[in-house]
C-alpha atoms as a PDB file:
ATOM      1  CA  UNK A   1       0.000   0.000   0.000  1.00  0.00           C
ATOM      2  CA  UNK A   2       1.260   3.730  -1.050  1.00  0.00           C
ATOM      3  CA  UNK A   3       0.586   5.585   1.869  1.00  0.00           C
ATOM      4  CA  UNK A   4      -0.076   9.787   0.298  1.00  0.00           C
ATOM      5  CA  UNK A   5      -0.678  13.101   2.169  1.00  0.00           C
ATOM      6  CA  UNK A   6      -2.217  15.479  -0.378  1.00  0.00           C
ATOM      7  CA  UNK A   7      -0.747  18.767  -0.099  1.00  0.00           C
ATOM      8  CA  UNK A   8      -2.495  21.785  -1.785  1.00  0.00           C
ATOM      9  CA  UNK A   9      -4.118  25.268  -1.253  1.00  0.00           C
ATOM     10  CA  UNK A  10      -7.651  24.121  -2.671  1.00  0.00           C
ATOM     11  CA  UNK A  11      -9.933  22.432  -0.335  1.00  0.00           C
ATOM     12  CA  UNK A  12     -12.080  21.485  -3.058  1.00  0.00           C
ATOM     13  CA  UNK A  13      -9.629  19.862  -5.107  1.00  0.00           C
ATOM     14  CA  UNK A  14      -8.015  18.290  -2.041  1.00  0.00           C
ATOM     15  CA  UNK A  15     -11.373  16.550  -1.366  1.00  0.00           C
ATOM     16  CA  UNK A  16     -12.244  15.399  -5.063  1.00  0.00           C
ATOM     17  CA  UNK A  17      -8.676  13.755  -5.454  1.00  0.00           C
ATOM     18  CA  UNK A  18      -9.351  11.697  -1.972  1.00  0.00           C
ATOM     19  CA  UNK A  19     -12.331  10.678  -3.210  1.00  0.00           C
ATOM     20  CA  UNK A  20     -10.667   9.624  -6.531  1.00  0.00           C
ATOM     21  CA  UNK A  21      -7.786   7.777  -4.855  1.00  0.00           C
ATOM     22  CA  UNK A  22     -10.009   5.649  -2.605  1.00  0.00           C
ATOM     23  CA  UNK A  23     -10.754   3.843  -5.768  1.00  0.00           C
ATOM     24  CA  UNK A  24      -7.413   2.851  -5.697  1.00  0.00           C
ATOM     25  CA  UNK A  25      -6.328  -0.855  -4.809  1.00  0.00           C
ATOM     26  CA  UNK A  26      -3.308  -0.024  -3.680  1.00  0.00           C
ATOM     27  CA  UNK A  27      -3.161   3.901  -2.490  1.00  0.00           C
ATOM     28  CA  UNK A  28      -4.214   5.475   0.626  1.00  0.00           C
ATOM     29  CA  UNK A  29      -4.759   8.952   1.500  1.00  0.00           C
ATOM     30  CA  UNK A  30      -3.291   9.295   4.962  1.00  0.00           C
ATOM     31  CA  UNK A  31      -3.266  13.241   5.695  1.00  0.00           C
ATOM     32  CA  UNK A  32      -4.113  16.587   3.439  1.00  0.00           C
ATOM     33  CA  UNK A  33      -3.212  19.934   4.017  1.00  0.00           C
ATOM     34  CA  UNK A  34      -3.577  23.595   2.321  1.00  0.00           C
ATOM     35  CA  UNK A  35      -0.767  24.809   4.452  1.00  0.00           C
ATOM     36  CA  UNK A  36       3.015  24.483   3.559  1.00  0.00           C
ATOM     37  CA  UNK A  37       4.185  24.292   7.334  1.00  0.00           C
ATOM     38  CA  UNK A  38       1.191  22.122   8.353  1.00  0.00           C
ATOM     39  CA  UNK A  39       2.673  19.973   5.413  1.00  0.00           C
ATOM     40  CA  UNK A  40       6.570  19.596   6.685  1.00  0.00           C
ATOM     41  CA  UNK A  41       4.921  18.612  10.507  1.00  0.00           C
ATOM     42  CA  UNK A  42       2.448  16.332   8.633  1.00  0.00           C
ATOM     43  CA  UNK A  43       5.603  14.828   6.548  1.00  0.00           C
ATOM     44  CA  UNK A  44       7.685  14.036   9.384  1.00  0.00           C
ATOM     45  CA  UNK A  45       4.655  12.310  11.987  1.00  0.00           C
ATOM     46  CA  UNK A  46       2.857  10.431   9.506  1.00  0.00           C
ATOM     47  CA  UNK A  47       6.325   9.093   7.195  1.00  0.00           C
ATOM     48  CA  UNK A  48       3.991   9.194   3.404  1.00  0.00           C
ATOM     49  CA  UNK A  49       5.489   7.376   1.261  1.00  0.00           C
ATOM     50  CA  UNK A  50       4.285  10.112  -1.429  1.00  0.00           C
ATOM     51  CA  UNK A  51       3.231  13.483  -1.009  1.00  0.00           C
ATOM     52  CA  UNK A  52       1.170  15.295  -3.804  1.00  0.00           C
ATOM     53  CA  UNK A  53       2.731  18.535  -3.688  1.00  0.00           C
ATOM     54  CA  UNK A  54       0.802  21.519  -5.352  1.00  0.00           C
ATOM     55  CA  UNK A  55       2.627  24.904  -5.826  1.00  0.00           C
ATOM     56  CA  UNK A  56       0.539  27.436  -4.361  1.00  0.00           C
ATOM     57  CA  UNK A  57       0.607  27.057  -0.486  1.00  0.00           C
ATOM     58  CA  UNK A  58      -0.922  28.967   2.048  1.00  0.00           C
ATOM     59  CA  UNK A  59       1.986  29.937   4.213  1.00  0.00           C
ATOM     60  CA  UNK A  60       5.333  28.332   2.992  1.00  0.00           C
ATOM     61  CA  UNK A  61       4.636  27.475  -0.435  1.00  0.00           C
ATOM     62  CA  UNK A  62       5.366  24.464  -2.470  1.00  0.00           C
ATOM     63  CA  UNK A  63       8.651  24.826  -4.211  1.00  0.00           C
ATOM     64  CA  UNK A  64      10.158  25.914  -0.754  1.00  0.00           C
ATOM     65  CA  UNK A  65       8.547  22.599   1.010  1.00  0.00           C
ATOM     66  CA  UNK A  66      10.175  20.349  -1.693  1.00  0.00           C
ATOM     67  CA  UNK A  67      14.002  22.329  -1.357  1.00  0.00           C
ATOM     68  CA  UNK A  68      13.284  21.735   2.857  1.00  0.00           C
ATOM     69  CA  UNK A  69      12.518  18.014   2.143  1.00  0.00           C
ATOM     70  CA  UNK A  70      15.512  17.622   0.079  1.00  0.00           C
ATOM     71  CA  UNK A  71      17.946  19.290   2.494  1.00  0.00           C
ATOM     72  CA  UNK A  72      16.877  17.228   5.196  1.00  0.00           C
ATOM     73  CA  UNK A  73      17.004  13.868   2.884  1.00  0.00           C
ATOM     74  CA  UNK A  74      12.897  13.301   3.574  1.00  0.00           C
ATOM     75  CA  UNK A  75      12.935   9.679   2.277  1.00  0.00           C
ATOM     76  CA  UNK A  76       9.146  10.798   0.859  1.00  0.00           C
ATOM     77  CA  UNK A  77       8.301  10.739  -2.659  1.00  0.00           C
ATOM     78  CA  UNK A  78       7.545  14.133  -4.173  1.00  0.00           C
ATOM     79  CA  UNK A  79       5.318  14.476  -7.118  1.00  0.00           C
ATOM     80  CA  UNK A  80       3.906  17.919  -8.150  1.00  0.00           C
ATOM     81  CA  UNK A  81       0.430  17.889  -9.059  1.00  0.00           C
ATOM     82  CA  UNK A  82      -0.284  21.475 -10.365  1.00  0.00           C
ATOM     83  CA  UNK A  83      -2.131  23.803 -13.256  1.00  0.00           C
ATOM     84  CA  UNK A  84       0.950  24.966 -14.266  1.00  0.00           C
ATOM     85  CA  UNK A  85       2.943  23.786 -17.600  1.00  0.00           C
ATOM     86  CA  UNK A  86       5.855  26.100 -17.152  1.00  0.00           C
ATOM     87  CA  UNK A  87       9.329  24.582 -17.677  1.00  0.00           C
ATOM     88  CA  UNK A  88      10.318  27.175 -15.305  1.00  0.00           C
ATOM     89  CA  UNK A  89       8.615  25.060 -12.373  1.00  0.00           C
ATOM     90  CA  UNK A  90       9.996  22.131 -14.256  1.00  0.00           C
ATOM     91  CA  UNK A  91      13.373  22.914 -13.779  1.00  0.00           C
ATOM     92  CA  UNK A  92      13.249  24.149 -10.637  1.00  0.00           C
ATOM     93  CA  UNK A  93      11.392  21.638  -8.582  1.00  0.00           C
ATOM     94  CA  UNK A  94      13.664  18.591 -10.386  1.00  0.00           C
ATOM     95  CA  UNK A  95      16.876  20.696  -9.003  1.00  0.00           C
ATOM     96  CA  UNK A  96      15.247  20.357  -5.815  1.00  0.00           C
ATOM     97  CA  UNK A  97      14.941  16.675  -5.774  1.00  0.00           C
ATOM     98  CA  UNK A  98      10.770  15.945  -6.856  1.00  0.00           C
ATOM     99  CA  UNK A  99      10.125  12.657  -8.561  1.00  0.00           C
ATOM    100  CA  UNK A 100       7.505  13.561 -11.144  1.00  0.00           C
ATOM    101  CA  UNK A 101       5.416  17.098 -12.052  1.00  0.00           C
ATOM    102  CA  UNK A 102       2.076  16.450 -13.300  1.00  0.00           C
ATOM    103  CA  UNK A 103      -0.634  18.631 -14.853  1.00  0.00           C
ATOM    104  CA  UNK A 104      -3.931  18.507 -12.813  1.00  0.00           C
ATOM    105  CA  UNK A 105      -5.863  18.196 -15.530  1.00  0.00           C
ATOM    106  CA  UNK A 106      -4.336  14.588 -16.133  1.00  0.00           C
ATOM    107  CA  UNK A 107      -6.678  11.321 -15.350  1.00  0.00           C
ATOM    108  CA  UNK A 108      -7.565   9.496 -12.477  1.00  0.00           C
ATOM    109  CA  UNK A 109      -5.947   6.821 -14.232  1.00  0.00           C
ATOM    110  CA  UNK A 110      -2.656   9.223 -14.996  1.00  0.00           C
ATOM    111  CA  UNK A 111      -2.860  10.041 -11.538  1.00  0.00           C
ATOM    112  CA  UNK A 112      -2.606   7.035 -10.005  1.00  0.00           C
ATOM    113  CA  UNK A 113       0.081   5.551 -12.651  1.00  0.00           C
ATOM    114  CA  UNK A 114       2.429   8.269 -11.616  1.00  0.00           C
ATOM    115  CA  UNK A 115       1.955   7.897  -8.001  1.00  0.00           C
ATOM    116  CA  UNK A 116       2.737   4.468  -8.474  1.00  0.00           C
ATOM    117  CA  UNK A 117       5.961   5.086 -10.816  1.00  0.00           C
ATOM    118  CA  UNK A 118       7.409   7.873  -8.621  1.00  0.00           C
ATOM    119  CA  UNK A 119       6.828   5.213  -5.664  1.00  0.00           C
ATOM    120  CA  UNK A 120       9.510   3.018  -7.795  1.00  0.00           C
ATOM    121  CA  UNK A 121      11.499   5.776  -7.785  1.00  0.00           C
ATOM    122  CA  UNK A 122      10.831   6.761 -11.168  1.00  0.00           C
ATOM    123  CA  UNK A 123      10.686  10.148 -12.604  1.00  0.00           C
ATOM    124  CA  UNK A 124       7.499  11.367 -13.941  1.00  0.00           C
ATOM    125  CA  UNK A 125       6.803  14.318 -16.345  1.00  0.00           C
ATOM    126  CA  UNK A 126       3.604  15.073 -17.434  1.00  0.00           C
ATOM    127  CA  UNK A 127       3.236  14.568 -21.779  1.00  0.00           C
ATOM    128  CA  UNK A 128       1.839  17.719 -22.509  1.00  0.00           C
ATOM    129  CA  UNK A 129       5.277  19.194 -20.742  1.00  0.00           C
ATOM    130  CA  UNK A 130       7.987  19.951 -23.759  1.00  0.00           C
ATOM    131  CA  UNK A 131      10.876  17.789 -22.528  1.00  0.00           C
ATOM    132  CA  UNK A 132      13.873  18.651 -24.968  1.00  0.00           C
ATOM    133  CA  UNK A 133      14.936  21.736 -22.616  1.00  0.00           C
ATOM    134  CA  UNK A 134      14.352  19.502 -19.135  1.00  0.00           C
ATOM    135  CA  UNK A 135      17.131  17.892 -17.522  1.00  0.00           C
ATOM    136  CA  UNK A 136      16.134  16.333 -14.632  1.00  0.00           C
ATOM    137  CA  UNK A 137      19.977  14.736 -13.618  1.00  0.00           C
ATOM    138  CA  UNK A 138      21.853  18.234 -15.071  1.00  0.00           C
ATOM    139  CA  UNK A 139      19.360  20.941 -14.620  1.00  0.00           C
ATOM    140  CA  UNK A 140      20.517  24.106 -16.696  1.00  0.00           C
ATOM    141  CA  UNK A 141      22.260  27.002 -14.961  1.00  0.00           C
ATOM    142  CA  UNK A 142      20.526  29.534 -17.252  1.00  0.00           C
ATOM    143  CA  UNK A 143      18.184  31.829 -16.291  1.00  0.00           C
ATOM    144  CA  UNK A 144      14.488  30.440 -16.777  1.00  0.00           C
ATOM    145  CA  UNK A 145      13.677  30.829 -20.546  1.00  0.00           C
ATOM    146  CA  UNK A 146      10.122  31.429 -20.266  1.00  0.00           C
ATOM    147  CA  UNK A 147      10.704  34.838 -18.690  1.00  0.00           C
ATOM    148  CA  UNK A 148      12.348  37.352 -20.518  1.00  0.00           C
ATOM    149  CA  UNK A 149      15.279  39.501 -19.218  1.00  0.00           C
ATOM    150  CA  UNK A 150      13.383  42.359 -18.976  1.00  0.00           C
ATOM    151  CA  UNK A 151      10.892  40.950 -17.115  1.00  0.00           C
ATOM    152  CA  UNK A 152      13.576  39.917 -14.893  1.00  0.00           C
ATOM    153  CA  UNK A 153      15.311  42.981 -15.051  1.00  0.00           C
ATOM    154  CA  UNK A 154      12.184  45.001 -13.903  1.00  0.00           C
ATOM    155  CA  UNK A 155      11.061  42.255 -11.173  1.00  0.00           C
ATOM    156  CA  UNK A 156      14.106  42.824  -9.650  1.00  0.00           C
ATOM    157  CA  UNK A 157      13.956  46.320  -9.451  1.00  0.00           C
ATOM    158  CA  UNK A 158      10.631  45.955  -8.013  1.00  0.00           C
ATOM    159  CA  UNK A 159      12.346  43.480  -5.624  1.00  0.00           C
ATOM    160  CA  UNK A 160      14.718  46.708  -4.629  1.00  0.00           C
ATOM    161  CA  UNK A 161      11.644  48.952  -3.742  1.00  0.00           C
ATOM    162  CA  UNK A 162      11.421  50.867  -6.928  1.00  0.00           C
ATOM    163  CA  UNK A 163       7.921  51.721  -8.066  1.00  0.00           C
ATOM    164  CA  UNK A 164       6.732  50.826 -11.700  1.00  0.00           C
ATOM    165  CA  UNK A 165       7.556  54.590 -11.836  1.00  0.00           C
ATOM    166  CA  UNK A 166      11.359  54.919 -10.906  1.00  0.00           C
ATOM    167  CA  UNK A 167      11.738  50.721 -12.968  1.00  0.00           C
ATOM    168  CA  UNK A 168      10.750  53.201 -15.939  1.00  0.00           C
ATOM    169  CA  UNK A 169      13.396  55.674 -15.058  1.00  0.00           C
ATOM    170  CA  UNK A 170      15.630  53.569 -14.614  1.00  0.00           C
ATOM    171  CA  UNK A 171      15.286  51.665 -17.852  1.00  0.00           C
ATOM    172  CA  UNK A 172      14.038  55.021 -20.192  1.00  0.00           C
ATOM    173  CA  UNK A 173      10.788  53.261 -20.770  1.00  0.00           C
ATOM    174  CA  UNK A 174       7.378  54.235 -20.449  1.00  0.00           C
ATOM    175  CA  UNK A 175       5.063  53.125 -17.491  1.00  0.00           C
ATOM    176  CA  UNK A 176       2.762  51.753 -19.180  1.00  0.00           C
ATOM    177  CA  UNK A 177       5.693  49.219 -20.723  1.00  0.00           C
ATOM    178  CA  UNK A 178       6.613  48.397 -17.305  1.00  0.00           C
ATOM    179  CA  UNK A 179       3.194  47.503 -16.488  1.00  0.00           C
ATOM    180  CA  UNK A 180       3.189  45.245 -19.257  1.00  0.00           C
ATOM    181  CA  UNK A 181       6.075  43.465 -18.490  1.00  0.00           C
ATOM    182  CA  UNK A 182       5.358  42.700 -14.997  1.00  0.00           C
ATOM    183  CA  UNK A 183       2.057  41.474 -16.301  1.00  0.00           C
ATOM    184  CA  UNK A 184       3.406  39.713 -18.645  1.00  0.00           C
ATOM    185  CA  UNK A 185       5.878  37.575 -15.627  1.00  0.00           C
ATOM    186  CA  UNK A 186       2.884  37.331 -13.604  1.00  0.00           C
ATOM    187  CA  UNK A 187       1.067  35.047 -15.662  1.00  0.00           C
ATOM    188  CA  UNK A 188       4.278  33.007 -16.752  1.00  0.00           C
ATOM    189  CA  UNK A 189       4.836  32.481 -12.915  1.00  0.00           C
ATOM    190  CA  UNK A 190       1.154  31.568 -12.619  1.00  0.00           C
ATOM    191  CA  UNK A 191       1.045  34.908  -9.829  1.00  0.00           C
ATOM    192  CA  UNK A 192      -1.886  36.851  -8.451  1.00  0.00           C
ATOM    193  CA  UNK A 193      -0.111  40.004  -7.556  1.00  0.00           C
ATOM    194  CA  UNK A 194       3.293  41.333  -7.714  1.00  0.00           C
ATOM    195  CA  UNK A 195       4.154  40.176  -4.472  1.00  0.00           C
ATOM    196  CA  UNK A 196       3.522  36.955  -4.810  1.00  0.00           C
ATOM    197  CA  UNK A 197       5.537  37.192  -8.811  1.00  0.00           C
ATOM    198  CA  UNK A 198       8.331  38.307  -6.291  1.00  0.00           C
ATOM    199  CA  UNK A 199       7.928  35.566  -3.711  1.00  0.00           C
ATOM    200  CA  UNK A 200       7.770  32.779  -6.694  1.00  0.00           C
ATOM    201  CA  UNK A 201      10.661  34.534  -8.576  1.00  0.00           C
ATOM    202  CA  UNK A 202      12.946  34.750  -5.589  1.00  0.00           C
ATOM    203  CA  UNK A 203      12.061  31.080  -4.701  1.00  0.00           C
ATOM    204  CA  UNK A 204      12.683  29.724  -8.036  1.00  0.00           C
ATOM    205  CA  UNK A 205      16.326  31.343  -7.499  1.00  0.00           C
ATOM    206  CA  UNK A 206      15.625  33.852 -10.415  1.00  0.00           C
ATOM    207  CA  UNK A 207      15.895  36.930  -8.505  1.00  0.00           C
ATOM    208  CA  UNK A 208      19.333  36.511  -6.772  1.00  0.00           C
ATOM    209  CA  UNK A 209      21.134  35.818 -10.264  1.00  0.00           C
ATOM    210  CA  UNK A 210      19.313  39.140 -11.869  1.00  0.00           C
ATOM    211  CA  UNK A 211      20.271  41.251  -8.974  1.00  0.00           C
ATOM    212  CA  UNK A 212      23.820  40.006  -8.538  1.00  0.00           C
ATOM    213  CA  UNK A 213      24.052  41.123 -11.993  1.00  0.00           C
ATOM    214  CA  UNK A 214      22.528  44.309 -11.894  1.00  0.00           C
ATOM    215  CA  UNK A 215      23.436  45.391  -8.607  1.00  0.00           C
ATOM    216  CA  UNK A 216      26.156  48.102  -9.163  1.00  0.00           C
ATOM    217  CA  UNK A 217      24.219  49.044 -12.516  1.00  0.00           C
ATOM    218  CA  UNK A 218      21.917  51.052 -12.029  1.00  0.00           C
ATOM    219  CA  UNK A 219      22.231  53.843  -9.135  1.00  0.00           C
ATOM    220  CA  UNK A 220      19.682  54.906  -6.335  1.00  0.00           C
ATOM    221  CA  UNK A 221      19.198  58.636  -5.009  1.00  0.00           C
END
């Protein structure tokens, strides 16, 4: 038996994939969670054997959970259930040590396949992921590809405390092409609001490259 703790901000969705699991012969749900530091105490009383890990926490969020788990050699299974197809994530979460990143809009069948592969000690990628530019065993140094350096340029501005109005100073652009950039990284980081684009940024490790980079580049008055 593959003993799970479901891990992910959605109550809903935390309640329909019990329900779907139960039909499993050889899975059991034993703990879920919204909460990324309910999930880490959770983890270490109740020993899963896999933990369905979405990205979007309350608290702590996902990708942080899986680098903490790694550190501290968590002999848990990590597979990423999540909305989001980014190769960004992709990258990210593998360098951290997860087993398998599927799409929540896979099966129940999918679902339970990949619980039972990263249980072997597989590694699972969801299909409808582009695979040519993942490397699971090297993961690439570069800069995530599906955000542009300006978008990182400006985030990590933002990051510094400038307003969208000083980040267009700064860079001799307009505003309103500021706005649209940081829109723009928003959505490829799957974000609500600019905080949380900053608090996913800096937790995929994008914003300490950018602003080691730009630090002694542009002045502050």
């Amino acid at each position: 038996m593959i003993h799970v703790l479901l891990v992910d901000e959605c109550t809903l969705f935390r309640e329909g994939t019990r329900a779907l699991l139960a039909s499993a012969s050889n899975v059991k749900v034993i703990g879920d969670t919204g909460r990324g530091e309910e999930a880490l105490a959770m983890i270490e009383a109740l020993n899963p054997d896999v933990v369905l890990l979405g990205i979007r926490l309350e608290g702590v969020g996902g990708i942080e959970v899986a680098r903490h788990l790694n550190r501290n050699h968590s002999l848990a299974k990590v597979l990423i259930l999540t909305a989001y197809p980014y190769e960004t994530y992709v990258r990210a979460l593998f360098a951290v040590g997860v087993h398998g990143y599927l799409l929540k809009k896979a099966s129940g069948a999918e679902l339970i396949a990949a619980i039972s592969a990263v249980y072997r000690g597989e590694q699972v990628v969801s299909p409808d992921i582009t695979h040519n530019r993942v490397n699971a065993a090297h993961p690439s140094d570069d800069a995530p590809r599906d955000l542009s350096a300006r978008e990182l340029e400006i985030l990590s501005l933002i990051q510094d405390g400038a307003s969208n109005k000083e980040v267009a100073q700064a860079l001799d652009i307009g505003v309103r092409t500021v706005e649209s950039y940081l829109s723009n990284a928003m959505t490829k980081l799957g974000a609500r609001s600019r905080v949380e684009a900053l608090n996913l940024a800096t937790e995929l490790g994008v914003l300490g490259r950018q602003r080691n980079a730009r630090a002694s580049a542009v002045p502050w008055t």
